[in-house]
PDB file of N, CA and C in Angstrom:
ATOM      1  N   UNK A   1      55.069-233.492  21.588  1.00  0.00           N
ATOM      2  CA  UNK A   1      54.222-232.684  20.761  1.00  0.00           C
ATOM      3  C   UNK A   1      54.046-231.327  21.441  1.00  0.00           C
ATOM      4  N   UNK A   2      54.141-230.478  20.909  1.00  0.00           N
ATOM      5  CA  UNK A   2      54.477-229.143  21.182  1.00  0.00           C
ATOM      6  C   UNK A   2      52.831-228.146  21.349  1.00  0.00           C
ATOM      7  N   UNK A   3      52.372-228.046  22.760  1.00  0.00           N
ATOM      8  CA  UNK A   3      51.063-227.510  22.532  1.00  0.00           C
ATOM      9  C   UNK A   3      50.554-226.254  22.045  1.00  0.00           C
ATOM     10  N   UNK A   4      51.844-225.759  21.987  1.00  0.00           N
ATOM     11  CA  UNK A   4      51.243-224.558  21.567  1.00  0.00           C
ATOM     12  C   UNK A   4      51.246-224.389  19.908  1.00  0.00           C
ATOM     13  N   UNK A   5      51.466-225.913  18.993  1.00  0.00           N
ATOM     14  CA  UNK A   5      50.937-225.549  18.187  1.00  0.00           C
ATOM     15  C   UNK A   5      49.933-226.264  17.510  1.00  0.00           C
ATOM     16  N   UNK A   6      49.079-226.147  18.645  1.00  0.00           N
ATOM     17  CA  UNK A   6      47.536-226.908  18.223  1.00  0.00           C
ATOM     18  C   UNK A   6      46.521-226.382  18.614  1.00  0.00           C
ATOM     19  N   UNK A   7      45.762-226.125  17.530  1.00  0.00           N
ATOM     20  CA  UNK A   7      44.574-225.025  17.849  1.00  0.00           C
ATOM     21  C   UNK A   7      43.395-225.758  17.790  1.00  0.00           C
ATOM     22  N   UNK A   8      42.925-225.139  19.345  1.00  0.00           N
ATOM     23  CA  UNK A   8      41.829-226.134  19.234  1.00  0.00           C
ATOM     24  C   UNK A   8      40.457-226.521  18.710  1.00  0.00           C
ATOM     25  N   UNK A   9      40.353-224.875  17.988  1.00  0.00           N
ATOM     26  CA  UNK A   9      39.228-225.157  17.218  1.00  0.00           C
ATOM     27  C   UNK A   9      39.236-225.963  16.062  1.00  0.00           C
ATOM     28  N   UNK A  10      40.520-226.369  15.808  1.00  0.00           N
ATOM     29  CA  UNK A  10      40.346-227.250  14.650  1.00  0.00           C
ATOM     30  C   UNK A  10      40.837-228.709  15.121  1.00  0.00           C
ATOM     31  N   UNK A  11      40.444-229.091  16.370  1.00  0.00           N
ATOM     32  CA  UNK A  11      40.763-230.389  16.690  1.00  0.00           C
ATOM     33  C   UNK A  11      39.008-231.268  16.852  1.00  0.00           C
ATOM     34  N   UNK A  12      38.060-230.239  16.244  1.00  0.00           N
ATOM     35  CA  UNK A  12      37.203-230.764  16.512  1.00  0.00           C
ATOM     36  C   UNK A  12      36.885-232.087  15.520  1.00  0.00           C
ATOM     37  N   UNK A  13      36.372-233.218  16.777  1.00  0.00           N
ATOM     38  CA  UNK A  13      35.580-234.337  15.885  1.00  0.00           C
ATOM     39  C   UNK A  13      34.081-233.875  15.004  1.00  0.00           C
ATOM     40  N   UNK A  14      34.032-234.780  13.645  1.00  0.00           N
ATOM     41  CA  UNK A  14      32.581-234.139  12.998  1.00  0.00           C
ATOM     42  C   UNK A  14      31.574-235.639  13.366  1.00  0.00           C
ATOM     43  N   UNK A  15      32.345-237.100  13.297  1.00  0.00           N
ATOM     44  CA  UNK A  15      31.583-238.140  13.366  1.00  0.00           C
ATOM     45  C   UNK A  15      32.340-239.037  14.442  1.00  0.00           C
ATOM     46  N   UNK A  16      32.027-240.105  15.182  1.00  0.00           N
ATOM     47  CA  UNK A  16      32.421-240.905  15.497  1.00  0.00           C
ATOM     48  C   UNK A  16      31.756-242.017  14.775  1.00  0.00           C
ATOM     49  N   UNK A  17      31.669-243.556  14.170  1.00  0.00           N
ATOM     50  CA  UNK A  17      31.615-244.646  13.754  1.00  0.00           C
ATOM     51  C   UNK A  17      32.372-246.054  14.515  1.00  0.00           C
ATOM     52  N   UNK A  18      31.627-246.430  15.075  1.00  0.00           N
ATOM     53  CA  UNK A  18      32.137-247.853  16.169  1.00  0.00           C
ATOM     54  C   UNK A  18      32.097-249.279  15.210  1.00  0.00           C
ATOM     55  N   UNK A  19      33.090-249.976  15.286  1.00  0.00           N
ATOM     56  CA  UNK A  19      32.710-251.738  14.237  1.00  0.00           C
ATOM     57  C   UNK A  19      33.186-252.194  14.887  1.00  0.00           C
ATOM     58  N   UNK A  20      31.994-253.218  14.820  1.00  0.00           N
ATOM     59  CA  UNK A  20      31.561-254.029  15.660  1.00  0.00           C
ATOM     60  C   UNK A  20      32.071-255.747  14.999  1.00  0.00           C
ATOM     61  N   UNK A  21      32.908-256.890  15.559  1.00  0.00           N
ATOM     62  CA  UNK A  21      32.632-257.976  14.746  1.00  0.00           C
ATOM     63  C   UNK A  21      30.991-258.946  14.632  1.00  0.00           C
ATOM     64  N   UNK A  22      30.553-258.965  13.705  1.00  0.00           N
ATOM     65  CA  UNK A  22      29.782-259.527  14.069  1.00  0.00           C
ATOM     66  C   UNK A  22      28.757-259.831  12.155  1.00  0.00           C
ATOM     67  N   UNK A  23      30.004-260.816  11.913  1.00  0.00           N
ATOM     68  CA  UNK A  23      29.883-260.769  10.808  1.00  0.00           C
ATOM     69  C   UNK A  23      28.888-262.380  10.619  1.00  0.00           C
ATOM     70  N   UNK A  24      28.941-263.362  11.842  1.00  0.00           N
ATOM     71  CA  UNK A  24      28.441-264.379  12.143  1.00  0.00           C
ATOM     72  C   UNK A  24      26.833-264.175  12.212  1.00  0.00           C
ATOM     73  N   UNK A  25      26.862-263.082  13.118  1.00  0.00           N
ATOM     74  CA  UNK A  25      25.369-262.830  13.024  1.00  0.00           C
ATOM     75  C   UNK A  25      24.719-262.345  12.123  1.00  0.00           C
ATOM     76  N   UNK A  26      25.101-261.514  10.971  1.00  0.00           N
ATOM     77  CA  UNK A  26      24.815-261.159   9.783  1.00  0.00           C
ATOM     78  C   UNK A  26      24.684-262.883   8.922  1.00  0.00           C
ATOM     79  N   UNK A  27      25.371-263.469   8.892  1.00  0.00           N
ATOM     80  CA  UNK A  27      25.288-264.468   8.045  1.00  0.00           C
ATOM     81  C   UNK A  27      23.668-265.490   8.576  1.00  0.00           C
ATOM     82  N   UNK A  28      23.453-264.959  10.141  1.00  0.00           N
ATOM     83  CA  UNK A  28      22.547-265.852  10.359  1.00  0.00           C
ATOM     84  C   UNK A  28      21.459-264.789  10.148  1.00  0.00           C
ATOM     85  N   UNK A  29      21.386-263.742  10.003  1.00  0.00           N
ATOM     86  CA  UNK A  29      20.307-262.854   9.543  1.00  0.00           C
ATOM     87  C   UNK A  29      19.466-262.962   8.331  1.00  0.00           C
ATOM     88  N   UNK A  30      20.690-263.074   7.410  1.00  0.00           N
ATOM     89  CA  UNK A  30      20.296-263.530   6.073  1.00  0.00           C
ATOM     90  C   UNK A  30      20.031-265.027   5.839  1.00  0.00           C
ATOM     91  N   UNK A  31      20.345-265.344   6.641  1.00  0.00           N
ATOM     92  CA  UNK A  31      19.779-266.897   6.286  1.00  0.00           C
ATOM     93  C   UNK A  31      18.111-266.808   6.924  1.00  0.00           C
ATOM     94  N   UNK A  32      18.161-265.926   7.820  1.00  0.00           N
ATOM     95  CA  UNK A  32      16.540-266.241   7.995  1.00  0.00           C
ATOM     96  C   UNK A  32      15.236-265.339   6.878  1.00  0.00           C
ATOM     97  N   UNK A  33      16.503-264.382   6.264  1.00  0.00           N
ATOM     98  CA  UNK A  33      15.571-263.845   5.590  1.00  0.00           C
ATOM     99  C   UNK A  33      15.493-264.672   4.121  1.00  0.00           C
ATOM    100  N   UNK A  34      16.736-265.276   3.731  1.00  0.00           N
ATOM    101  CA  UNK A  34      16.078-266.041   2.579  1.00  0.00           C
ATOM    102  C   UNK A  34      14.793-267.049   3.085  1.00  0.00           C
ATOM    103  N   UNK A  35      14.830-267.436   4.283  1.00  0.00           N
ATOM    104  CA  UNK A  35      13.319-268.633   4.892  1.00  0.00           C
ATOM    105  C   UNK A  35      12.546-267.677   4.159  1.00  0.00           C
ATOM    106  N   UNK A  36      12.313-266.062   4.523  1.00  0.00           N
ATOM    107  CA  UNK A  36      11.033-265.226   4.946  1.00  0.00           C
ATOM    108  C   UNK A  36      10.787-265.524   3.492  1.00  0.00           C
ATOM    109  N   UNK A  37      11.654-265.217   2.746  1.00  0.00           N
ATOM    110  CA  UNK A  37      11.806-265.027   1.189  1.00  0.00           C
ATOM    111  C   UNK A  37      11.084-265.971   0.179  1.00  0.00           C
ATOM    112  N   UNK A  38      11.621-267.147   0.641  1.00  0.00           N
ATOM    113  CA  UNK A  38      11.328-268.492   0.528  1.00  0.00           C
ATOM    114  C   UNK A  38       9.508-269.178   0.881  1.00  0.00           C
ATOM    115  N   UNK A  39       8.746-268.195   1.669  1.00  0.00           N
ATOM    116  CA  UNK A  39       7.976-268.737   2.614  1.00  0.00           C
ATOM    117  C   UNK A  39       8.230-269.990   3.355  1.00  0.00           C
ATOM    118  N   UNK A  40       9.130-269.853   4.108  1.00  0.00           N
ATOM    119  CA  UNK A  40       8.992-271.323   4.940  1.00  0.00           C
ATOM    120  C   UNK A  40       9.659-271.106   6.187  1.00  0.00           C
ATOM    121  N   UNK A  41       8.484-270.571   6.745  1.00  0.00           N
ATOM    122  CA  UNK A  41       8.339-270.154   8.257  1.00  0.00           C
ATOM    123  C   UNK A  41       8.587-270.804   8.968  1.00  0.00           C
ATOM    124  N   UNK A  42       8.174-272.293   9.352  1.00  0.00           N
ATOM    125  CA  UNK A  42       8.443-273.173  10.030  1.00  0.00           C
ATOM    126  C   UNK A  42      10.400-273.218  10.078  1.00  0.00           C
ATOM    127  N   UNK A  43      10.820-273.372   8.832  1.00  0.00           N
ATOM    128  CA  UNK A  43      12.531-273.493   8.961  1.00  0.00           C
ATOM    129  C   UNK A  43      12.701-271.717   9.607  1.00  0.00           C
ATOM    130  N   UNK A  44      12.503-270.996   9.224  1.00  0.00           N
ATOM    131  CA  UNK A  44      12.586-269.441   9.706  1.00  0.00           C
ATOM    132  C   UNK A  44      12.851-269.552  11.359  1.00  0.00           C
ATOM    133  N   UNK A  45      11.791-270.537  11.711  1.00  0.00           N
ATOM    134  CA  UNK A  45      11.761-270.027  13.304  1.00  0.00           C
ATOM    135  C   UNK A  45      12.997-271.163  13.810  1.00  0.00           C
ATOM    136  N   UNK A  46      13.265-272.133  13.333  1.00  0.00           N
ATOM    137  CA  UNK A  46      14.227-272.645  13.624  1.00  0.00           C
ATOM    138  C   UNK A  46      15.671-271.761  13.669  1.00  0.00           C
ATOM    139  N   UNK A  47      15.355-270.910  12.489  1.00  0.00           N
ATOM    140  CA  UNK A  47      16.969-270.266  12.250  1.00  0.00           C
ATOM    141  C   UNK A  47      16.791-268.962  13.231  1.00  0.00           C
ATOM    142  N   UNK A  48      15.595-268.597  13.493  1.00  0.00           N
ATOM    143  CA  UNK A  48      15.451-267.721  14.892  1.00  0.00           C
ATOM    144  C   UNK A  48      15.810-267.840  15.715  1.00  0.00           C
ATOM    145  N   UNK A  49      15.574-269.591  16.472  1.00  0.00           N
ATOM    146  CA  UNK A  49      16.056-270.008  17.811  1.00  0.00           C
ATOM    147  C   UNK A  49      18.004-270.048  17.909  1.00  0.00           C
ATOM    148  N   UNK A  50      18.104-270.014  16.546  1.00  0.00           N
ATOM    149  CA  UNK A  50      19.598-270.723  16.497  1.00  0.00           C
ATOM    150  C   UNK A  50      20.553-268.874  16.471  1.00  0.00           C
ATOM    151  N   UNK A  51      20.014-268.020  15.759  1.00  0.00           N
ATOM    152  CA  UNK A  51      20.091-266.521  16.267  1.00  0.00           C
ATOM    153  C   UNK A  51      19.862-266.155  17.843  1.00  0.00           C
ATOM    154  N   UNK A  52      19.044-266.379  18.278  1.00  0.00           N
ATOM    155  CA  UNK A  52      19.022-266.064  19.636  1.00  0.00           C
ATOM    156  C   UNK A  52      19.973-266.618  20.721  1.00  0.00           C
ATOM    157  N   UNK A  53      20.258-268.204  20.657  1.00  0.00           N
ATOM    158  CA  UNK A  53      20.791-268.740  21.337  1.00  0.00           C
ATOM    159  C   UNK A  53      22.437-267.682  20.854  1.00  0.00           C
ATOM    160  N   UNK A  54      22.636-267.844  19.750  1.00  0.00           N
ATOM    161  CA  UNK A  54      24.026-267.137  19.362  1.00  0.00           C
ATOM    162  C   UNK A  54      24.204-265.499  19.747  1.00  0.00           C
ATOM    163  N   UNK A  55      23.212-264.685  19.745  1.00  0.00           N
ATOM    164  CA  UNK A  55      22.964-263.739  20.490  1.00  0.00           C
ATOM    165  C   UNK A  55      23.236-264.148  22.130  1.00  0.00           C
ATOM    166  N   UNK A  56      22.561-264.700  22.842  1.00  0.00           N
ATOM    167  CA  UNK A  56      22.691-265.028  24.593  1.00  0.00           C
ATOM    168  C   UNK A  56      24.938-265.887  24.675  1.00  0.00           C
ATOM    169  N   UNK A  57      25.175-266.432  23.479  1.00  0.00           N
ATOM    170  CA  UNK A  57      26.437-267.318  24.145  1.00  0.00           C
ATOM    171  C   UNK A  57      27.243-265.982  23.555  1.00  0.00           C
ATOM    172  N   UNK A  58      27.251-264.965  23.035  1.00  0.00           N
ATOM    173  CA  UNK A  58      28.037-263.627  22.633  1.00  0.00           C
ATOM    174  C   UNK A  58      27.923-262.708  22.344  1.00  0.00           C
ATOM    175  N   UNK A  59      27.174-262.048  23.617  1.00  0.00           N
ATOM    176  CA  UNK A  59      26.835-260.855  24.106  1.00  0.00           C
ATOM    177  C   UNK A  59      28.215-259.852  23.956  1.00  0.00           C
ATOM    178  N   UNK A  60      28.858-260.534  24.533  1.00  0.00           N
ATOM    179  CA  UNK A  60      30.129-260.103  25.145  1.00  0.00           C
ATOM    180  C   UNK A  60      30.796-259.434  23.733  1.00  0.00           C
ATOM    181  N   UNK A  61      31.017-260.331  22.808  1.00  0.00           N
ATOM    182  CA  UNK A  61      31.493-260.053  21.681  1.00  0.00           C
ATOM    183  C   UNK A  61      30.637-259.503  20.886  1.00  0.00           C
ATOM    184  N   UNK A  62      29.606-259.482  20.953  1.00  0.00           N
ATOM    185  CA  UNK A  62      28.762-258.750  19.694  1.00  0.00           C
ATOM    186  C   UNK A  62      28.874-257.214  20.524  1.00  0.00           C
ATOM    187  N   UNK A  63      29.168-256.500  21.208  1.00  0.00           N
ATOM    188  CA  UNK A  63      29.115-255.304  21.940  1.00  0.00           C
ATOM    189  C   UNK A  63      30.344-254.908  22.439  1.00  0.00           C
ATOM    190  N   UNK A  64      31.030-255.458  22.047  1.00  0.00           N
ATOM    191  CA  UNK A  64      32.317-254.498  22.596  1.00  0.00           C
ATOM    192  C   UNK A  64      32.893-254.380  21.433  1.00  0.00           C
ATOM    193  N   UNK A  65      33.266-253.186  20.674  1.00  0.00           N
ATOM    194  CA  UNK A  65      33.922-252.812  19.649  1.00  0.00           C
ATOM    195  C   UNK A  65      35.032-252.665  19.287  1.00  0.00           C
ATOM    196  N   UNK A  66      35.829-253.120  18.059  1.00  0.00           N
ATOM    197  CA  UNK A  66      36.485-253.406  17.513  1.00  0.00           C
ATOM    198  C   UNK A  66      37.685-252.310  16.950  1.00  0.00           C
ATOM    199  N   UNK A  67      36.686-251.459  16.730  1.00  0.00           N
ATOM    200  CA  UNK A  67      37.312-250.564  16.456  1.00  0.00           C
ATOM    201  C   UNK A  67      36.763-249.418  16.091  1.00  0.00           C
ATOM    202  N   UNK A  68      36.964-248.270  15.330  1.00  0.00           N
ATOM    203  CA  UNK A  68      36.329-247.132  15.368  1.00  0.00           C
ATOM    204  C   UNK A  68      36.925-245.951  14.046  1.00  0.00           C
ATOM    205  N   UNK A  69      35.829-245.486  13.212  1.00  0.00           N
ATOM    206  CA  UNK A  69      35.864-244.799  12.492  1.00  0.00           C
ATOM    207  C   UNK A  69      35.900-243.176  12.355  1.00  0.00           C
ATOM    208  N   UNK A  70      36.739-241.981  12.621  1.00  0.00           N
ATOM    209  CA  UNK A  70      36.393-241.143  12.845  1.00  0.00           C
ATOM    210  C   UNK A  70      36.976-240.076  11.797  1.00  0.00           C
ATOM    211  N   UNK A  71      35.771-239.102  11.745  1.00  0.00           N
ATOM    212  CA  UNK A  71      35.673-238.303  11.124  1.00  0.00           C
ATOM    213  C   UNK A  71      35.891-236.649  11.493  1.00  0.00           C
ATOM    214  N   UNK A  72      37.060-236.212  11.285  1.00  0.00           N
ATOM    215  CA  UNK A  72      37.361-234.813  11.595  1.00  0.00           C
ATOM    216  C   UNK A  72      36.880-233.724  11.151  1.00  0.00           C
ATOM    217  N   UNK A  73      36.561-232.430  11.652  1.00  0.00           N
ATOM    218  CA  UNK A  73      36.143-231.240  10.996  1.00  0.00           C
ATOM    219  C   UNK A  73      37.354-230.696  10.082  1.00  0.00           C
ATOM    220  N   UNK A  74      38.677-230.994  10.556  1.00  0.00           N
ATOM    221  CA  UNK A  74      39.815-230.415   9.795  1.00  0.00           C
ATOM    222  C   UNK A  74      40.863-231.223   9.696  1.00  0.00           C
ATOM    223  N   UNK A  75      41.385-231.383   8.630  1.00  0.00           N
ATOM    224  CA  UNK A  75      42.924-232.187   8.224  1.00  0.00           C
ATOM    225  C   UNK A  75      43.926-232.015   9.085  1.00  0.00           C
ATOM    226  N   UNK A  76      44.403-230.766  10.324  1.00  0.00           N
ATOM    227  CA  UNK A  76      44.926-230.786  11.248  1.00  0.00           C
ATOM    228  C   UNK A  76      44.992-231.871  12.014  1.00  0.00           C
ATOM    229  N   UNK A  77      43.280-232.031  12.402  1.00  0.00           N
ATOM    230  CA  UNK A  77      43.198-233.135  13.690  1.00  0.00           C
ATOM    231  C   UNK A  77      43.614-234.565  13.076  1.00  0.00           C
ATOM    232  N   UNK A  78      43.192-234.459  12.159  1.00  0.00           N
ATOM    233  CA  UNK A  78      43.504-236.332  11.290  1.00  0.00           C
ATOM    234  C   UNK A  78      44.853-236.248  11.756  1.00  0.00           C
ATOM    235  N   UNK A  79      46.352-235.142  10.698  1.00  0.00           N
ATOM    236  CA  UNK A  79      47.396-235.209  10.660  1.00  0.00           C
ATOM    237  C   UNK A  79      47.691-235.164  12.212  1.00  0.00           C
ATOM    238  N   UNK A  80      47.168-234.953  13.355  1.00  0.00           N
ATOM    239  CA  UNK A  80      47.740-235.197  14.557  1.00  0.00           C
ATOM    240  C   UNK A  80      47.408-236.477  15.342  1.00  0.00           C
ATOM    241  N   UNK A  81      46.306-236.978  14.808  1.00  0.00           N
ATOM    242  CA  UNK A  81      45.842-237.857  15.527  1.00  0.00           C
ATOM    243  C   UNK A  81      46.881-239.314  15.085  1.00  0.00           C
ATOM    244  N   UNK A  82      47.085-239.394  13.558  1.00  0.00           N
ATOM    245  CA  UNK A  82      48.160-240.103  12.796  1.00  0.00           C
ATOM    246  C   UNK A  82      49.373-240.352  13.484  1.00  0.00           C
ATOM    247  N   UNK A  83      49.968-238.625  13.334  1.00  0.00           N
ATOM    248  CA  UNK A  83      51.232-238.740  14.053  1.00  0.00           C
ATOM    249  C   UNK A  83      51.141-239.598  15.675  1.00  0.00           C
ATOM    250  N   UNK A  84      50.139-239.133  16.652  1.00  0.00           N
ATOM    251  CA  UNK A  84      49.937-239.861  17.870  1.00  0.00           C
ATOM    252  C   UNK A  84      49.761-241.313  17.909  1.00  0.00           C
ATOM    253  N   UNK A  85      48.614-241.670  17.072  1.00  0.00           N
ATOM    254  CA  UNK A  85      49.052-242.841  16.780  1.00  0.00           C
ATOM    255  C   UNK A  85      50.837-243.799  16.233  1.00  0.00           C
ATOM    256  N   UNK A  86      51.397-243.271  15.408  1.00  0.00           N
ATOM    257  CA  UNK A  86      52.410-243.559  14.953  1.00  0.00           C
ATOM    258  C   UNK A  86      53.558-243.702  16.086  1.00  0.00           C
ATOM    259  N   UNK A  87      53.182-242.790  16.935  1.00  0.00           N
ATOM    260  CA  UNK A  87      54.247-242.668  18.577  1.00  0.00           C
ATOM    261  C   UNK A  87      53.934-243.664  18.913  1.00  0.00           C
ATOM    262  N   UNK A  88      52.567-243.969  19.521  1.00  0.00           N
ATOM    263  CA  UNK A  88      52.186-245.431  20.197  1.00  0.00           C
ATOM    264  C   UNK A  88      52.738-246.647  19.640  1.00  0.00           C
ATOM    265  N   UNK A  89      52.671-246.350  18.535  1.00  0.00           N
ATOM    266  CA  UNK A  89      52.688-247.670  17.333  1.00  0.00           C
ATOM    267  C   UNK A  89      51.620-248.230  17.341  1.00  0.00           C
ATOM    268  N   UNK A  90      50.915-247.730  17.080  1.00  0.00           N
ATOM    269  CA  UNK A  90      49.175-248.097  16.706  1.00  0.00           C
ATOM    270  C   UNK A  90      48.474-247.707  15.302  1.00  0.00           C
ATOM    271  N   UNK A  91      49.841-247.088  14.479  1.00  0.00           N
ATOM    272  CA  UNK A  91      49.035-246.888  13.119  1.00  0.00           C
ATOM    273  C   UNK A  91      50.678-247.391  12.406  1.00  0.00           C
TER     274      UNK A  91
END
């Protein structure tokens, strides 16, 4: 890739966006909110303990990200970032 034809004011990032898996813990989220929903607190705190414990056994995995969403100030940086990717073989 040829540097001198990349300007760098238009290589600027506008957003970064991180995803995360953690589609398990969502499912146990909503299950405690249908309890809340439901009134039945007593099952609620059960599905609390069973969230937490799943929180403490995948830490690891709920925080290290998956992947990442980003958002450019200019169609330059996308079209270069593509092509770079495409070298790697990562897109």
């Amino acid at each position: 890739m040829r540097q001198d034809l990349i300007d760098n004011e238009k290589l600027k990032v506008a957003m970064i966006e991180f995803d995360f898996k953690r589609s398990d813990l969502l499912k146990l989220l909503i299950k405690r909110g249908e309890k809340i929903h439901n009134l039945r607190y007593q099952e609620k705190r059960q599905v609390e303990a069973v969230i937490n414990s799943f929180i403490i056994r995948n830490r690891q995995k709920l925080t290290c990200p998956v992947g990442c969403f980003i958002t450019f100030e200019y169609s330059d940086a996308l079209n270069l970032a593509i092509k770079g990717s495409k070298e790697k073989g990562r897109y």
